[in-house]
Structure formats: C-alpha cells, structure tokens
C-alpha atoms as a PDB file:
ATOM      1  CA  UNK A   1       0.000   0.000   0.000  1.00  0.00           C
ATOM      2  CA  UNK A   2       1.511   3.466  -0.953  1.00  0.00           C
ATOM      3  CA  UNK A   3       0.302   6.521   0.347  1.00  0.00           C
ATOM      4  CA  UNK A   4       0.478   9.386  -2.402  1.00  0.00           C
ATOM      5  CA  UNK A   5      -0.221  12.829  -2.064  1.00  0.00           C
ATOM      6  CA  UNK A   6      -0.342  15.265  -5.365  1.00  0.00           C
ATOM      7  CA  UNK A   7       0.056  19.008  -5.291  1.00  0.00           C
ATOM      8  CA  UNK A   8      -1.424  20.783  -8.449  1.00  0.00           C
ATOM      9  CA  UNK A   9      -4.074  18.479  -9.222  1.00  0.00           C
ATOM     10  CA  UNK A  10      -7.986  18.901 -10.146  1.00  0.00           C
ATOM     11  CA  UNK A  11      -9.352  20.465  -7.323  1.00  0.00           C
ATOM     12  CA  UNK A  12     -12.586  18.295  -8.362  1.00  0.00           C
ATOM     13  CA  UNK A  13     -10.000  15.273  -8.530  1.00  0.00           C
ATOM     14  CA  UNK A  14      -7.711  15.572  -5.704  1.00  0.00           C
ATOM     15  CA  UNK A  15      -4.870  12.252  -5.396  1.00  0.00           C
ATOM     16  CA  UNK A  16      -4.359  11.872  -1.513  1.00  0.00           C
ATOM     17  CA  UNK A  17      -4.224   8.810   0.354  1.00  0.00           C
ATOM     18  CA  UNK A  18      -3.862   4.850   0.824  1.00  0.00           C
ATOM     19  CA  UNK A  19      -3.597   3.075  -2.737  1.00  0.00           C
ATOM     20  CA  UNK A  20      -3.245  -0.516  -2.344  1.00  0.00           C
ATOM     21  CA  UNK A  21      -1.074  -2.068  -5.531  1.00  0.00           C
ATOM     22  CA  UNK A  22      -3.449  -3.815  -7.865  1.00  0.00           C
ATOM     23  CA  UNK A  23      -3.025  -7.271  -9.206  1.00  0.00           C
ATOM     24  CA  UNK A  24      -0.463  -6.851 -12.086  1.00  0.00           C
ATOM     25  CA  UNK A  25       1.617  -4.220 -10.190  1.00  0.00           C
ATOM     26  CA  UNK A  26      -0.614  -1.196 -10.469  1.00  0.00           C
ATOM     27  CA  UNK A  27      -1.723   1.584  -8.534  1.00  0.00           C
ATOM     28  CA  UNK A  28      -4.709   3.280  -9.784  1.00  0.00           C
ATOM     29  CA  UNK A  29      -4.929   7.264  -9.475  1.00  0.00           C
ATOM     30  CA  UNK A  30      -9.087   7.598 -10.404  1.00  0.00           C
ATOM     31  CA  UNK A  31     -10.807   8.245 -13.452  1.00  0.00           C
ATOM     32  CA  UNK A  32      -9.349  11.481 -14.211  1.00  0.00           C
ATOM     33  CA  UNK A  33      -5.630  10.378 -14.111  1.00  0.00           C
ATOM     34  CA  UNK A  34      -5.695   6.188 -14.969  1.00  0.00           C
ATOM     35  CA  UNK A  35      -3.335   3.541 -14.165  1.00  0.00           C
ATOM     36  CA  UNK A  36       0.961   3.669 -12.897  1.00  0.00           C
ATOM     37  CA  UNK A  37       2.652   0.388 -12.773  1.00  0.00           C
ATOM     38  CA  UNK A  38       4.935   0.679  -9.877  1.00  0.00           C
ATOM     39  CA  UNK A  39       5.926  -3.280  -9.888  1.00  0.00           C
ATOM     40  CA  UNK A  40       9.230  -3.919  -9.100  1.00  0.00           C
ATOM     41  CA  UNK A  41      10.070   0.191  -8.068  1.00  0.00           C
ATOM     42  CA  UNK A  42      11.605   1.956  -5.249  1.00  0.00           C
ATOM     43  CA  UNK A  43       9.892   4.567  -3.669  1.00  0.00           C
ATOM     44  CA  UNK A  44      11.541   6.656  -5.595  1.00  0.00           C
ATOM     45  CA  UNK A  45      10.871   5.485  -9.171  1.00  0.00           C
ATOM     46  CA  UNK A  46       7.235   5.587  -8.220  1.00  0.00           C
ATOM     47  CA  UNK A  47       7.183   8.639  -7.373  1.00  0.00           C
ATOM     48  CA  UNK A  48       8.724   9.597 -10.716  1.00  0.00           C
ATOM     49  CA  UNK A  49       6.531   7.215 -12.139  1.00  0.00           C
ATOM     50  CA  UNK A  50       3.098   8.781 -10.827  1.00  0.00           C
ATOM     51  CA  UNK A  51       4.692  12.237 -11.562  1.00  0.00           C
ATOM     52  CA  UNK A  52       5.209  10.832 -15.078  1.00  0.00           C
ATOM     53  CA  UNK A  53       1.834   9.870 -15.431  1.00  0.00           C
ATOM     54  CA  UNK A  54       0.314  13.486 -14.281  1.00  0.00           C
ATOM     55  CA  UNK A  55       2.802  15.350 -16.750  1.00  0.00           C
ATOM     56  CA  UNK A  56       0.346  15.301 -19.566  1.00  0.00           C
ATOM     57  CA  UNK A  57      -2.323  16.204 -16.976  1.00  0.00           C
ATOM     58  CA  UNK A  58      -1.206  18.613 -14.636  1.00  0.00           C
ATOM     59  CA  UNK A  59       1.469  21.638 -15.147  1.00  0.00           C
ATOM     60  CA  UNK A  60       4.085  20.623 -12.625  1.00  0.00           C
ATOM     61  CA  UNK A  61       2.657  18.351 -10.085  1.00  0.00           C
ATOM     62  CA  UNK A  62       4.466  17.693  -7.101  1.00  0.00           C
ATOM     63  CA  UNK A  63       4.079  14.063  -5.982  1.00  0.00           C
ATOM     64  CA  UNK A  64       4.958  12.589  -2.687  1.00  0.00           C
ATOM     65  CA  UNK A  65       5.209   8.939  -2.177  1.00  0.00           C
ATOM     66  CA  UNK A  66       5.529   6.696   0.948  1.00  0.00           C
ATOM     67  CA  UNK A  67       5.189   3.175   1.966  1.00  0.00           C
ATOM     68  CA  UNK A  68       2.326   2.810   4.013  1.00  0.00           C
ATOM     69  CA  UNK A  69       2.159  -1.123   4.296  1.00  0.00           C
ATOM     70  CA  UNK A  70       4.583  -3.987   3.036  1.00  0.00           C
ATOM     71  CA  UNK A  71       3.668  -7.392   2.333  1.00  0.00           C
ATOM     72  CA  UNK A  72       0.006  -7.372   3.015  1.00  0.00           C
ATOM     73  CA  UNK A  73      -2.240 -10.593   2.482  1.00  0.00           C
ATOM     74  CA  UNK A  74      -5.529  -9.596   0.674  1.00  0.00           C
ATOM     75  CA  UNK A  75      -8.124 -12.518   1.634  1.00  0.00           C
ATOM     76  CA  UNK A  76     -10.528 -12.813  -1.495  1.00  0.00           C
ATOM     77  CA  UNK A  77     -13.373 -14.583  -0.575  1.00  0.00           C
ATOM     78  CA  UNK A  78     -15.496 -16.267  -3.464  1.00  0.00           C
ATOM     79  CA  UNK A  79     -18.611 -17.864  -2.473  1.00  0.00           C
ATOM     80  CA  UNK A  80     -20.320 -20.520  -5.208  1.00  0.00           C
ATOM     81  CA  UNK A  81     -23.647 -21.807  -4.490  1.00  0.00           C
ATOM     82  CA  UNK A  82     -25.616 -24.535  -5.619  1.00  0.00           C
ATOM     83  CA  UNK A  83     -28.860 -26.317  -4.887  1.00  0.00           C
ATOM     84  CA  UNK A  84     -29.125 -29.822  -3.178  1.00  0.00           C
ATOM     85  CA  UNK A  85     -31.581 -32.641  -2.517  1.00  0.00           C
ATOM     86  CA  UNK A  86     -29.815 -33.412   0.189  1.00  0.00           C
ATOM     87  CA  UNK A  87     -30.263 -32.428   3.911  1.00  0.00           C
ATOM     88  CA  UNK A  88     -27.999 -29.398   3.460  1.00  0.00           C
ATOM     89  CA  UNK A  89     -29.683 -27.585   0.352  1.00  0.00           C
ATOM     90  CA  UNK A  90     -26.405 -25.021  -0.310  1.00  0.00           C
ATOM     91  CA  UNK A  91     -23.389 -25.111  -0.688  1.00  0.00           C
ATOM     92  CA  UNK A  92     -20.555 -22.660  -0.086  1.00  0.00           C
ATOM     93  CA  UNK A  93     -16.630 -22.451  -1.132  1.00  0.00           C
ATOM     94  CA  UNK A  94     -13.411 -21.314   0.747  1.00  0.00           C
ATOM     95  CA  UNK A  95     -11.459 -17.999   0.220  1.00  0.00           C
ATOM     96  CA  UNK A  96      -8.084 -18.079  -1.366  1.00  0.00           C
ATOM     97  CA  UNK A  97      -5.093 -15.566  -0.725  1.00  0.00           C
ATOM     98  CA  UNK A  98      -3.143 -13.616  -2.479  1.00  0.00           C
ATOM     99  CA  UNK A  99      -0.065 -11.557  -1.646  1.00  0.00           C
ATOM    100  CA  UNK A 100      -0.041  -7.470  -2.302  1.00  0.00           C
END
C-alpha cells in the first residue's frame, strides 16, 4: 500500500491517500488520471513514475510517495452456491489468498 499525495491536481480530482497495488503491479490514481505500474520500483521510481503519469495532466505536479504497508495478504473470498436434494440444500466455497 503506498500513500500518495499530489500538489497541483484537479481540485474536483484531488490524489491523496492509501492506494493498495493492484493485481499486475498497479496503482490506480481515479478516473481522471488512470493507471501507474509501480511493480518492481523503489519509492523513488514511483514517485517519478506517478509524476510521469500526471505530466500530460497537470502543469508541474508535485508528488509525494511513501510506503504505508509492506507485504500485506488480501483474503478474497469467493462464495459458489448450488442447490441440493440433500439435507444441506447449499453449498458454499473457501477464500483463497493472495499476496499485495
């Protein structure tokens, strides 16, 4: 989880906050600025990265990145159900895990 904070931004649109890191290695800024891949980057290079990303956007945003949570484990829970005959008439699944 990163926490971002942009200076210069949409004042409709502000970025400031927790973003968790999607599946794939992205961080997702809202509907008025898209996706960053940060995958595999220092603090740093995301920050240059998100900055990057705004340039087109924004005149001269100042971004400031921190690390706000490493490692976390996301539970996912998926539930399936189904109907039975039997005494128990549904049926649910387990969750599965995946690492942020």
């Amino acid at each position: 989880m990163l926490g971002i904070q942009v200076g210069g931004v949409l004042p409709t649109a502000p970025i400031m906050g927790a973003f968790p890191i999607q599946p794939g290695g992205v961080i997702s800024l809202g509907a008025s600025y898209g996706d960053v891949r940060v995958v595999g980057m220092t603090i740093e290079e995301a920050q240059r990265a998100v900055r990057e990303q705004l340039r087109s956007l924004v005149k001269d945003p100042v971004v400031s990145v921190s690390l706000i949570e490493i490692g976390a484990r996301q539970q996912i829970a998926a539930s399936t159900w189904s109907a039975r005959t039997e005494p128990s008439p549904w049926e649910a699944t387990a969750a599965c895990w995946s690492w942020a």
